[in-house]
PDB file of N, CA and C in Angstrom:
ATOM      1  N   UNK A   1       8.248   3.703 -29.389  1.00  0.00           N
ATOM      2  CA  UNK A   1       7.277   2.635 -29.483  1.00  0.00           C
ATOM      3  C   UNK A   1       6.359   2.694 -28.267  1.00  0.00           C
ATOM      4  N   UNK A   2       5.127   2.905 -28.596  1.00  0.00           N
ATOM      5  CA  UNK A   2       4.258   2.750 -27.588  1.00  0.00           C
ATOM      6  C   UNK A   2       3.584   1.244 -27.459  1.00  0.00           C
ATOM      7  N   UNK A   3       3.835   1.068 -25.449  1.00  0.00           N
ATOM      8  CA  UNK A   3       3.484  -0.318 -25.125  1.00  0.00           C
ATOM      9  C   UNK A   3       1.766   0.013 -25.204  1.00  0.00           C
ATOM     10  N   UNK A   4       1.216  -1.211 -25.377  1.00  0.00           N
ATOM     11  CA  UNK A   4      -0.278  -1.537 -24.916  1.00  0.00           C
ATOM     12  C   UNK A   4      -0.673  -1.570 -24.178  1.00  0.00           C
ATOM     13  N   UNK A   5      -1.670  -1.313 -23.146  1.00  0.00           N
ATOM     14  CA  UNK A   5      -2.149  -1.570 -21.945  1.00  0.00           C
ATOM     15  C   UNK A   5      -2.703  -2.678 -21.936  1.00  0.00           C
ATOM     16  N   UNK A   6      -3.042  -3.445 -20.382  1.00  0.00           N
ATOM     17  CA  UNK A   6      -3.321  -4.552 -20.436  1.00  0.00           C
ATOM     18  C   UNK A   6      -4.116  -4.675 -18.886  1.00  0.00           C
ATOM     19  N   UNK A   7      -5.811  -4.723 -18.939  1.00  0.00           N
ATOM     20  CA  UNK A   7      -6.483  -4.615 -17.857  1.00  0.00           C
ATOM     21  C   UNK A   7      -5.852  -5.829 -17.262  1.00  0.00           C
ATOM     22  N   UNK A   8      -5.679  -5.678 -15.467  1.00  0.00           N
ATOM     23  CA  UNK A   8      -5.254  -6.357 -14.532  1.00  0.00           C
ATOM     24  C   UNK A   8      -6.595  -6.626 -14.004  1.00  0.00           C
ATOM     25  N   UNK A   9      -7.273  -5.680 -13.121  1.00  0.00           N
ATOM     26  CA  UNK A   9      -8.640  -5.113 -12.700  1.00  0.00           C
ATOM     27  C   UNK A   9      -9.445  -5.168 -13.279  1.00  0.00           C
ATOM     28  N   UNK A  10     -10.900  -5.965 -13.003  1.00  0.00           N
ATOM     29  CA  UNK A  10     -11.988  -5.422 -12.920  1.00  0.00           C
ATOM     30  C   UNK A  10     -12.658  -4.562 -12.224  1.00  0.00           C
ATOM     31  N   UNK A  11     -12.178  -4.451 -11.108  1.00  0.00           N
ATOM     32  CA  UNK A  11     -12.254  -3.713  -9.599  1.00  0.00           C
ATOM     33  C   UNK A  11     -11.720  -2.547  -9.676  1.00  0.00           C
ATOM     34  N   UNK A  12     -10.688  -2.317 -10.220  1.00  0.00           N
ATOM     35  CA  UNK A  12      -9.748  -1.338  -9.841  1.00  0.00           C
ATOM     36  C   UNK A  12      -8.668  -1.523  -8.666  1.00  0.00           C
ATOM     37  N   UNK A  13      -7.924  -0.378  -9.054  1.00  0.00           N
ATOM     38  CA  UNK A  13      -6.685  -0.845  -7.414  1.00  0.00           C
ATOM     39  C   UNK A  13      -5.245   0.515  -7.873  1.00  0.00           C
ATOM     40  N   UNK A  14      -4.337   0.240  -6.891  1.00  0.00           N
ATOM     41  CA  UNK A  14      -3.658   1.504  -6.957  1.00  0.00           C
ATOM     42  C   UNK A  14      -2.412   1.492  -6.493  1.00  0.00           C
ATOM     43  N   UNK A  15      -1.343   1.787  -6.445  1.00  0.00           N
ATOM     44  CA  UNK A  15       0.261   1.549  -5.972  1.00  0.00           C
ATOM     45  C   UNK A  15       0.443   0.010  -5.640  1.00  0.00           C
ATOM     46  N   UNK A  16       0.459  -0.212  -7.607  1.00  0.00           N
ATOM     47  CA  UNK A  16       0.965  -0.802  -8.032  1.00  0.00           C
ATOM     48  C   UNK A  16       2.364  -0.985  -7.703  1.00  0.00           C
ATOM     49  N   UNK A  17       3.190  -2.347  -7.513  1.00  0.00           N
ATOM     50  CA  UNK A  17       4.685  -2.635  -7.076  1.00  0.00           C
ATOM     51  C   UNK A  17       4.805  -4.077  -8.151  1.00  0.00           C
ATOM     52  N   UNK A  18       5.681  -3.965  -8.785  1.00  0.00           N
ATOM     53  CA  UNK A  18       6.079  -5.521  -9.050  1.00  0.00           C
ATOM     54  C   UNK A  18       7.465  -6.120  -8.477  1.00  0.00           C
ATOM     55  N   UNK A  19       7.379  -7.209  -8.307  1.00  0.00           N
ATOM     56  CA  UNK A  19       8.215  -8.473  -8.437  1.00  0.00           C
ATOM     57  C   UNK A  19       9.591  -7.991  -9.277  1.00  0.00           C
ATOM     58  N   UNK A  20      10.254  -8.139  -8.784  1.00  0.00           N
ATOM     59  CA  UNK A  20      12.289  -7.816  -9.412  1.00  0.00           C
ATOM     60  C   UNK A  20      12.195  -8.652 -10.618  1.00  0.00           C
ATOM     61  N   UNK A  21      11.640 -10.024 -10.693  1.00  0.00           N
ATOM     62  CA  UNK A  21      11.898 -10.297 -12.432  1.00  0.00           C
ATOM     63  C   UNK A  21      10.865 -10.249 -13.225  1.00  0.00           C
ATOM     64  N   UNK A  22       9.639  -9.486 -12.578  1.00  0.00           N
ATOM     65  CA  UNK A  22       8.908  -8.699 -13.867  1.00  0.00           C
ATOM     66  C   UNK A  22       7.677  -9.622 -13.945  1.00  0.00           C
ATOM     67  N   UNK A  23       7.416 -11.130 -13.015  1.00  0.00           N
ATOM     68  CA  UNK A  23       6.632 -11.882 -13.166  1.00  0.00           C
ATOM     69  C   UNK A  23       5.267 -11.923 -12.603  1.00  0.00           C
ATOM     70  N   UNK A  24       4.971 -10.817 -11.825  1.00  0.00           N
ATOM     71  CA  UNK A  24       4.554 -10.589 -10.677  1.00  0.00           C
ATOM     72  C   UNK A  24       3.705  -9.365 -10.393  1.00  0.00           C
ATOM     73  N   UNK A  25       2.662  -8.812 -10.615  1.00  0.00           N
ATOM     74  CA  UNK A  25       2.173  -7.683 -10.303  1.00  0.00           C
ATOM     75  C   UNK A  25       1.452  -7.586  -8.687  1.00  0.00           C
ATOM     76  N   UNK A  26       1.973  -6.558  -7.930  1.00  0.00           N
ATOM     77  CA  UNK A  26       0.924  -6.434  -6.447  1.00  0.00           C
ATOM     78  C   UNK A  26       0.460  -4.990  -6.935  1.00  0.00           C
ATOM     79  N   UNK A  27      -0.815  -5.076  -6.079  1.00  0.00           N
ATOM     80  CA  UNK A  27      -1.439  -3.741  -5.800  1.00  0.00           C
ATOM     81  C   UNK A  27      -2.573  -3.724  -5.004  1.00  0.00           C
ATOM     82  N   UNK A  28      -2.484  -2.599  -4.388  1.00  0.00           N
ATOM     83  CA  UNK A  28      -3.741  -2.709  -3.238  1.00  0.00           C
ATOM     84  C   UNK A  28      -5.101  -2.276  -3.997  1.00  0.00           C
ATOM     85  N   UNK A  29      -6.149  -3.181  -3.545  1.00  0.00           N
ATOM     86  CA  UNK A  29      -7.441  -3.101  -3.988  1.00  0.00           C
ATOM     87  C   UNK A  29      -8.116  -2.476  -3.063  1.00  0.00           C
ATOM     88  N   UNK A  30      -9.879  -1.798  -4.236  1.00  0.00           N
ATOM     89  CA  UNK A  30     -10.406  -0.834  -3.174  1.00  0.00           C
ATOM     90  C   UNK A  30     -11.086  -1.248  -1.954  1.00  0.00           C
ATOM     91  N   UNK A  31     -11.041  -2.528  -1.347  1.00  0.00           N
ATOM     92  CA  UNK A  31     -11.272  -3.014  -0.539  1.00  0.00           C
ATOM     93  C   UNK A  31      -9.707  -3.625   0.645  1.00  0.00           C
ATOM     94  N   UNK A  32      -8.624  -3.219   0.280  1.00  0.00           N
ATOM     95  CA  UNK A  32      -7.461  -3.096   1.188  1.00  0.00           C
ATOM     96  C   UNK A  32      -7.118  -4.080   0.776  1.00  0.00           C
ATOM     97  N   UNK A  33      -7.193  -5.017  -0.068  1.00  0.00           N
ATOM     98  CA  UNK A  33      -6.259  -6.505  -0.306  1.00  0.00           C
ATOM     99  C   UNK A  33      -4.842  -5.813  -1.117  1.00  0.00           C
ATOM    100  N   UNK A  34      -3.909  -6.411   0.136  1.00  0.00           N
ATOM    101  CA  UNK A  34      -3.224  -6.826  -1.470  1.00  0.00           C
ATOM    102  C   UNK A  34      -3.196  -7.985  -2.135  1.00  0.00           C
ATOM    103  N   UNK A  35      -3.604  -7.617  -4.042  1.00  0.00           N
ATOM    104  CA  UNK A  35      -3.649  -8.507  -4.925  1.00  0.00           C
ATOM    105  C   UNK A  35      -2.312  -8.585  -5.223  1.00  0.00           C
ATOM    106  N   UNK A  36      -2.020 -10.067  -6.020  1.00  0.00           N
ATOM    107  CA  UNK A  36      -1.151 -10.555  -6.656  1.00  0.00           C
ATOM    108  C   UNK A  36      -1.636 -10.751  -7.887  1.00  0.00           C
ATOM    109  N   UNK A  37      -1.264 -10.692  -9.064  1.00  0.00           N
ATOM    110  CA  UNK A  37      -1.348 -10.984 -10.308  1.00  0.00           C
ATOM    111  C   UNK A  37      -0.093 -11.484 -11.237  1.00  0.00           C
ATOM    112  N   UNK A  38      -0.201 -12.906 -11.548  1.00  0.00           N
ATOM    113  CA  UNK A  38       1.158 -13.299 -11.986  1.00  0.00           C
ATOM    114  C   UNK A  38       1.051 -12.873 -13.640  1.00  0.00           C
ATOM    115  N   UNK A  39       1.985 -12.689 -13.860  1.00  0.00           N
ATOM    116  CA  UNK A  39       2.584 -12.097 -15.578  1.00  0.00           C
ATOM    117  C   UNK A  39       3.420 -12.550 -16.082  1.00  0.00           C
ATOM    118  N   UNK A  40       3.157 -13.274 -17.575  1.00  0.00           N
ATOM    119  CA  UNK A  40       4.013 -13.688 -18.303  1.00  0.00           C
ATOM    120  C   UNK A  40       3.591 -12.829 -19.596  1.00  0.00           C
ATOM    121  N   UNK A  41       5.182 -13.348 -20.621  1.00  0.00           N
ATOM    122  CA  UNK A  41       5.652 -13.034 -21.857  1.00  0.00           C
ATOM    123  C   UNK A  41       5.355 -13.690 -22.639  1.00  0.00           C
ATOM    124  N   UNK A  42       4.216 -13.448 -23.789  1.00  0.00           N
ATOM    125  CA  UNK A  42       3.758 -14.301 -24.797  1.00  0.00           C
ATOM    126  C   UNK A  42       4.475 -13.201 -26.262  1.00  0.00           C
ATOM    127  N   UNK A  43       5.624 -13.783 -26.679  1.00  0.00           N
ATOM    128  CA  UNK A  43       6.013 -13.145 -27.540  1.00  0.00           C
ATOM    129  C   UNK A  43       6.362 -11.527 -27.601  1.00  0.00           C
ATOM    130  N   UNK A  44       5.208 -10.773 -27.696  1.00  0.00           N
ATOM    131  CA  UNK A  44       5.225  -9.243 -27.582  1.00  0.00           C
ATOM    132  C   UNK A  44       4.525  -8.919 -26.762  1.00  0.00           C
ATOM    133  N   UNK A  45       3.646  -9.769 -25.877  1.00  0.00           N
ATOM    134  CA  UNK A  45       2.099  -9.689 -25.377  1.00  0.00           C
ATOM    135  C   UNK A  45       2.400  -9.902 -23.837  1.00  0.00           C
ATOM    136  N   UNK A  46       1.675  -8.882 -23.333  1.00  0.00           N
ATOM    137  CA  UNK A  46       1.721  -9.596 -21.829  1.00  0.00           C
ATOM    138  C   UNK A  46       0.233 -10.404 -21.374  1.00  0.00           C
ATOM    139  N   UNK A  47       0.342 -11.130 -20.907  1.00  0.00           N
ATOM    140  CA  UNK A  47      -0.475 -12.337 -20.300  1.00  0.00           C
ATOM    141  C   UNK A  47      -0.527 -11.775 -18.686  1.00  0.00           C
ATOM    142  N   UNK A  48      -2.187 -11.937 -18.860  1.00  0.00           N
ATOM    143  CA  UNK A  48      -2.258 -12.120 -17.064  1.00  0.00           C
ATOM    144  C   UNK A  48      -2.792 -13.039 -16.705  1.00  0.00           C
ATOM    145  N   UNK A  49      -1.895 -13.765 -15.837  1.00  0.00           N
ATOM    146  CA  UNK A  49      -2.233 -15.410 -15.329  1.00  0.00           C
ATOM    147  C   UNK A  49      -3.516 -14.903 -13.904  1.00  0.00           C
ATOM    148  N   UNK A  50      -3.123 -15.601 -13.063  1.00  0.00           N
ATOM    149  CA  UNK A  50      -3.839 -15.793 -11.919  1.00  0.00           C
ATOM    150  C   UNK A  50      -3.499 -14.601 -11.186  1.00  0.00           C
ATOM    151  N   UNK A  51      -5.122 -14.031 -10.356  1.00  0.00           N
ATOM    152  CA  UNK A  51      -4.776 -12.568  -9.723  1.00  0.00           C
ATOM    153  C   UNK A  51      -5.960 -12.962  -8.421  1.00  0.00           C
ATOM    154  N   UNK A  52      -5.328 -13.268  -7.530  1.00  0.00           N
ATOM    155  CA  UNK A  52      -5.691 -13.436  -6.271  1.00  0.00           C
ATOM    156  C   UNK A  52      -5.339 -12.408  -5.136  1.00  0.00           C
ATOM    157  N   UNK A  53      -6.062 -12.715  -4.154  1.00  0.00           N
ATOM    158  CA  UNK A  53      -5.863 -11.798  -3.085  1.00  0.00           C
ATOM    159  C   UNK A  53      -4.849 -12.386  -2.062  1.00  0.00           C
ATOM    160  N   UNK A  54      -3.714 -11.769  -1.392  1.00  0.00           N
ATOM    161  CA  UNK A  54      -2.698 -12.128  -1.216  1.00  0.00           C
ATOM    162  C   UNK A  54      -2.918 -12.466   0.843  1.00  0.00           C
ATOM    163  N   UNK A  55      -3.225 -11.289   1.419  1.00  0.00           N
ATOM    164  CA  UNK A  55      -3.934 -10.568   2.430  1.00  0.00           C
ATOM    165  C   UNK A  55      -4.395  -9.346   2.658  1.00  0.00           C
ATOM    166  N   UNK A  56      -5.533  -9.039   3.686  1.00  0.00           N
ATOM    167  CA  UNK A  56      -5.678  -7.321   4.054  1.00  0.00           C
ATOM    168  C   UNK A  56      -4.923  -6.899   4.822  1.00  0.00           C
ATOM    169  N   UNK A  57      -4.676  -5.396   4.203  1.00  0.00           N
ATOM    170  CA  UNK A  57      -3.797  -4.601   4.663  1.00  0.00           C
ATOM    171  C   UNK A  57      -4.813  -3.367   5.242  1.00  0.00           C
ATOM    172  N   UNK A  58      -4.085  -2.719   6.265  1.00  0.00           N
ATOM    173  CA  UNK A  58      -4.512  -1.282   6.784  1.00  0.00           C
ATOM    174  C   UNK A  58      -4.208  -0.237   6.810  1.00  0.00           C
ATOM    175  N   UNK A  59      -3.705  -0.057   5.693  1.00  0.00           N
ATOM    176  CA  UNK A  59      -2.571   0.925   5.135  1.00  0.00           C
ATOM    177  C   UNK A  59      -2.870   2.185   5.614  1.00  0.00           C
ATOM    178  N   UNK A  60      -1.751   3.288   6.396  1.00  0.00           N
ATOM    179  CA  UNK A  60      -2.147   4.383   7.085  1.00  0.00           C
ATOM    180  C   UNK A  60      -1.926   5.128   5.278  1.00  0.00           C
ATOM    181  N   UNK A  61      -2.972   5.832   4.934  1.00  0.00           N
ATOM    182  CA  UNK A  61      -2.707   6.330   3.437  1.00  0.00           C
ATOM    183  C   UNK A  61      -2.038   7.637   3.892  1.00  0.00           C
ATOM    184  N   UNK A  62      -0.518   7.684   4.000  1.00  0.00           N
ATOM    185  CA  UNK A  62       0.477   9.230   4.172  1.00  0.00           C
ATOM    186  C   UNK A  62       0.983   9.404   3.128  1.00  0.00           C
ATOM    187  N   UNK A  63       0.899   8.919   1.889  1.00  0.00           N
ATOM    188  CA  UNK A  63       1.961   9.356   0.720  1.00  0.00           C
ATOM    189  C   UNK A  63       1.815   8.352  -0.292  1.00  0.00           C
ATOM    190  N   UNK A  64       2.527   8.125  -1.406  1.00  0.00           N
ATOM    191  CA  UNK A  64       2.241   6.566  -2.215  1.00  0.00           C
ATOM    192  C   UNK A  64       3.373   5.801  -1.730  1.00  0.00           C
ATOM    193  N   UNK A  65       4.561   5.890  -1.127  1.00  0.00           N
ATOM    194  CA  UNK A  65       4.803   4.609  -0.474  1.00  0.00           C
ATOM    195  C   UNK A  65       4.090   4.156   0.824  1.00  0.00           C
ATOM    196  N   UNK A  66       3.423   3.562   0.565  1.00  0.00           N
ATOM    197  CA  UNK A  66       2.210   2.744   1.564  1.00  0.00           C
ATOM    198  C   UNK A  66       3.134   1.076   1.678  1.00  0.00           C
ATOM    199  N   UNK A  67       3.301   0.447   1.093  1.00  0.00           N
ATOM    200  CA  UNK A  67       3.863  -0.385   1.199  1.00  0.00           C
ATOM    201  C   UNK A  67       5.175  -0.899   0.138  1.00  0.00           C
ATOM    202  N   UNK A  68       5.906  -1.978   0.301  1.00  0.00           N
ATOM    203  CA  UNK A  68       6.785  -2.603  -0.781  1.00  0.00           C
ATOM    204  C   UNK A  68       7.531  -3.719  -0.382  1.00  0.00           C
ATOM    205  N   UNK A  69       7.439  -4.261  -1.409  1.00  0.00           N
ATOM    206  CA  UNK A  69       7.754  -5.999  -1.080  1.00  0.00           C
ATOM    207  C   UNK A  69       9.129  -6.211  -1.913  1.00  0.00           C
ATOM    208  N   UNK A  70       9.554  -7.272  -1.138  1.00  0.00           N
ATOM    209  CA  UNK A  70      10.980  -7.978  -1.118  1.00  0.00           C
ATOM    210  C   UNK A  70      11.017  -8.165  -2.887  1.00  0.00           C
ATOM    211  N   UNK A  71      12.321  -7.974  -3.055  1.00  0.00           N
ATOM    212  CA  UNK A  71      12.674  -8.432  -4.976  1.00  0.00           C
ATOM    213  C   UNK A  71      11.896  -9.620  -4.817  1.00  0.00           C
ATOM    214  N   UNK A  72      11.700 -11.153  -4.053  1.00  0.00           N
ATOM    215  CA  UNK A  72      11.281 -12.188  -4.212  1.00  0.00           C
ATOM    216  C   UNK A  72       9.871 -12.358  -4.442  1.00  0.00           C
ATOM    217  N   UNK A  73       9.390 -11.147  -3.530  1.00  0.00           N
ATOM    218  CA  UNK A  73       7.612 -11.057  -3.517  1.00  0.00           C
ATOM    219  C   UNK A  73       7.162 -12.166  -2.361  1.00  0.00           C
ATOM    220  N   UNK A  74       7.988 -11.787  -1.485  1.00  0.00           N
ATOM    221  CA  UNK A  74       7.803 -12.978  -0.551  1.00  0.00           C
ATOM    222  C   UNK A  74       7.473 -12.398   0.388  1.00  0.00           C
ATOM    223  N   UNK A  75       7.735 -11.394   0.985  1.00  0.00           N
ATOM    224  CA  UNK A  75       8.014 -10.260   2.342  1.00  0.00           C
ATOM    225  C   UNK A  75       7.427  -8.684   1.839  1.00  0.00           C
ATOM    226  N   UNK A  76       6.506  -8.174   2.830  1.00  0.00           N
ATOM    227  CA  UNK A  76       5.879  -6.936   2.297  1.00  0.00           C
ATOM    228  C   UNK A  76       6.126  -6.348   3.749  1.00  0.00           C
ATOM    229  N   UNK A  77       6.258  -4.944   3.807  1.00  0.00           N
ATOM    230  CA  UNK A  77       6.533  -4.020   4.583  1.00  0.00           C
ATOM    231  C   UNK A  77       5.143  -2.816   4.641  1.00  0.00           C
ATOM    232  N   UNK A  78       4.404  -2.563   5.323  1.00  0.00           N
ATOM    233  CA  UNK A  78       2.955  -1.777   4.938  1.00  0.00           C
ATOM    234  C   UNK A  78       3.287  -0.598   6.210  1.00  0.00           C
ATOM    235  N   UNK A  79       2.879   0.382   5.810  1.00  0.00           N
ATOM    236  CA  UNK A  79       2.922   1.714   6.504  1.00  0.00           C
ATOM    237  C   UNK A  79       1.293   1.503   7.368  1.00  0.00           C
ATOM    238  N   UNK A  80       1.107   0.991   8.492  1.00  0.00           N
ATOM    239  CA  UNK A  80      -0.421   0.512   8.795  1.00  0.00           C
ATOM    240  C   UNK A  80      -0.700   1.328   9.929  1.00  0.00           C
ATOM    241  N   UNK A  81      -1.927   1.509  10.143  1.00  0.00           N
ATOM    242  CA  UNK A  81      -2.667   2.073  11.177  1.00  0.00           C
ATOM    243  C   UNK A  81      -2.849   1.237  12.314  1.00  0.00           C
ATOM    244  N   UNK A  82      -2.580   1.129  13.140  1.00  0.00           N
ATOM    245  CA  UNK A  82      -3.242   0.230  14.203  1.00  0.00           C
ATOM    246  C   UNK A  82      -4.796   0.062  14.300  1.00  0.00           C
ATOM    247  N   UNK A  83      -5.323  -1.159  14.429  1.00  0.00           N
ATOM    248  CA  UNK A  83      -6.698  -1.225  14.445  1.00  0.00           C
ATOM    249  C   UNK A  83      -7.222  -0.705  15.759  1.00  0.00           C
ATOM    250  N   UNK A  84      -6.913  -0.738  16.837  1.00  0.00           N
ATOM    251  CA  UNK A  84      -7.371   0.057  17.811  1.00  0.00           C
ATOM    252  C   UNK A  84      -6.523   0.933  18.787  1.00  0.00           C
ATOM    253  N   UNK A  85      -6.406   1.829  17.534  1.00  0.00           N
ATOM    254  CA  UNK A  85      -5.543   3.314  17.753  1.00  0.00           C
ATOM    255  C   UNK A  85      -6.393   3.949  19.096  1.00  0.00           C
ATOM    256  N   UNK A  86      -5.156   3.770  20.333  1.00  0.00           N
ATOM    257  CA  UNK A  86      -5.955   5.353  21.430  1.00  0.00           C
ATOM    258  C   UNK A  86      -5.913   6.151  20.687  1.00  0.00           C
ATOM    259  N   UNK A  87      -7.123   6.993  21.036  1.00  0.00           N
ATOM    260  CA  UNK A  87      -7.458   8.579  21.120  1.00  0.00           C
ATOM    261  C   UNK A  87      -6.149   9.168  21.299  1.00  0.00           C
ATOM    262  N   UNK A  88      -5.880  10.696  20.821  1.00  0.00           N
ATOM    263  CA  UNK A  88      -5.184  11.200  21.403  1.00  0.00           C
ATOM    264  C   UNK A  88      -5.313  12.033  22.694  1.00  0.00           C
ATOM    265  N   UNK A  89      -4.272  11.807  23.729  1.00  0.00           N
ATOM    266  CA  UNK A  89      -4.973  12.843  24.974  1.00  0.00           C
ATOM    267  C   UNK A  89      -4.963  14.029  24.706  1.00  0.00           C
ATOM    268  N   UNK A  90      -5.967  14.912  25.345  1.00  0.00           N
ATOM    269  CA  UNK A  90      -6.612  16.351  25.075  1.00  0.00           C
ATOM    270  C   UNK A  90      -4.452  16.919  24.930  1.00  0.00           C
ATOM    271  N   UNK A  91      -4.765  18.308  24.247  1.00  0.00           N
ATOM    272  CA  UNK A  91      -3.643  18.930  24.722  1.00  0.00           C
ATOM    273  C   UNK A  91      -4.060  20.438  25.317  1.00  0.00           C
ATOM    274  N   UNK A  92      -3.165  20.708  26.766  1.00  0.00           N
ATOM    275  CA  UNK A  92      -3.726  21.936  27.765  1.00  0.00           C
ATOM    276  C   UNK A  92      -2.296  23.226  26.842  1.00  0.00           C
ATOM    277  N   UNK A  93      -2.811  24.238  26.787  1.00  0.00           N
ATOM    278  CA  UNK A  93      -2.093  25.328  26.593  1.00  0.00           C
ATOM    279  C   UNK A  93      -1.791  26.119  28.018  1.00  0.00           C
ATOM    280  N   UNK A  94      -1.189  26.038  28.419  1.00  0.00           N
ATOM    281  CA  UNK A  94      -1.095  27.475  29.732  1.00  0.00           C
ATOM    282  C   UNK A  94      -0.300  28.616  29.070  1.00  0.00           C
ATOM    283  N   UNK A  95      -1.544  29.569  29.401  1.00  0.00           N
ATOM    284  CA  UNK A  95      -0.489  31.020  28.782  1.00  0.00           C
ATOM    285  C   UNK A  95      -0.514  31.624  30.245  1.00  0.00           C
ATOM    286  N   UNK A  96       0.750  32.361  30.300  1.00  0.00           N
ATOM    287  CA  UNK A  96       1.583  33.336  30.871  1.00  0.00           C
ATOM    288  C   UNK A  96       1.794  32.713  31.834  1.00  0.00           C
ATOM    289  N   UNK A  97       2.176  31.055  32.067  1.00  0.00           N
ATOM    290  CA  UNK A  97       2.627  30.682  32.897  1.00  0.00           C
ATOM    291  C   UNK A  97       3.866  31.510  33.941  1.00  0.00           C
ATOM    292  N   UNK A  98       4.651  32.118  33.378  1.00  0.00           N
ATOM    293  CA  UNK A  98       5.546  32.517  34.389  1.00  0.00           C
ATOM    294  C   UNK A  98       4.709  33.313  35.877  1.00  0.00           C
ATOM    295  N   UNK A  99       3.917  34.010  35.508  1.00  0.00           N
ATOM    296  CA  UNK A  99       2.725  34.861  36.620  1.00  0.00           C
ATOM    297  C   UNK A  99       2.554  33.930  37.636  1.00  0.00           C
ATOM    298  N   UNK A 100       2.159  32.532  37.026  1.00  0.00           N
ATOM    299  CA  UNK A 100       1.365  31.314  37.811  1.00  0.00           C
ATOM    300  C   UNK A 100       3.170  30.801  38.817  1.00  0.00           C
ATOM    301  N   UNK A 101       4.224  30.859  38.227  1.00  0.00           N
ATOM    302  CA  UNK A 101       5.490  30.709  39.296  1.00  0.00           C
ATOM    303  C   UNK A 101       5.317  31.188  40.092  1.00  0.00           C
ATOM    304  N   UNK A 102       4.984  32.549  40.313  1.00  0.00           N
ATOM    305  CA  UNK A 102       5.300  33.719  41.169  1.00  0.00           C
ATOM    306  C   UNK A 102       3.855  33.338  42.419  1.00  0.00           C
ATOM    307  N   UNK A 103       3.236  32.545  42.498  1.00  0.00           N
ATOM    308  CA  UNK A 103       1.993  32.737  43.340  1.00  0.00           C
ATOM    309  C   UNK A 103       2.571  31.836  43.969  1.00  0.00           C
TER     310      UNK A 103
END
């Protein structure tokens, strides 16, 4: 049996996570929110209630776990960048250091 799809987005958005009892859709939008979108069961049908923005996130993008939230949807964990990341310091190579012992 194939399920139906059911637009969440007008916007679009991407690593998607839900809620442990299924009521609950998050996903980060292309502007860094994470949205919430609540979901109910109309018979065979899924319903999308209210889809708000939850807060921005700064997600360091290394992989698709970027973030994931508590079974409750209460508590989110985000893989983030620091907003004002130092530079990294230069890095020096010395070759044939051992020569440079000997002086």
């Amino acid at each position: 049996m194939k399920c139906p799809r059911v637009q969440v987005s007008i916007n679009g958005g991407f690593l998607p996570r839900w809620r442990h009892d299924g009521k609950e859709l998050f996903y980060l939008s292309p502007d860094k929110k994470i949205m919430s979108a609540e979901i109910c069961e109309v018979g065979s049908n899924l319903v999308i209630g209210k889809v708000q923005p939850l807060f921005t996130a700064n997600p360091a993008f290394s992989g698709f776990h970027v973030y994931d939230v508590t079974s409750d949807g209460k508590k989110f964990i985000i893989a983030s960048r620091s907003a004002r990341q130092a530079p990294e310091p230069p890095l020096t190579l010395v070759t044939n250091w051992p020569a440079l012992l000997k002086k």
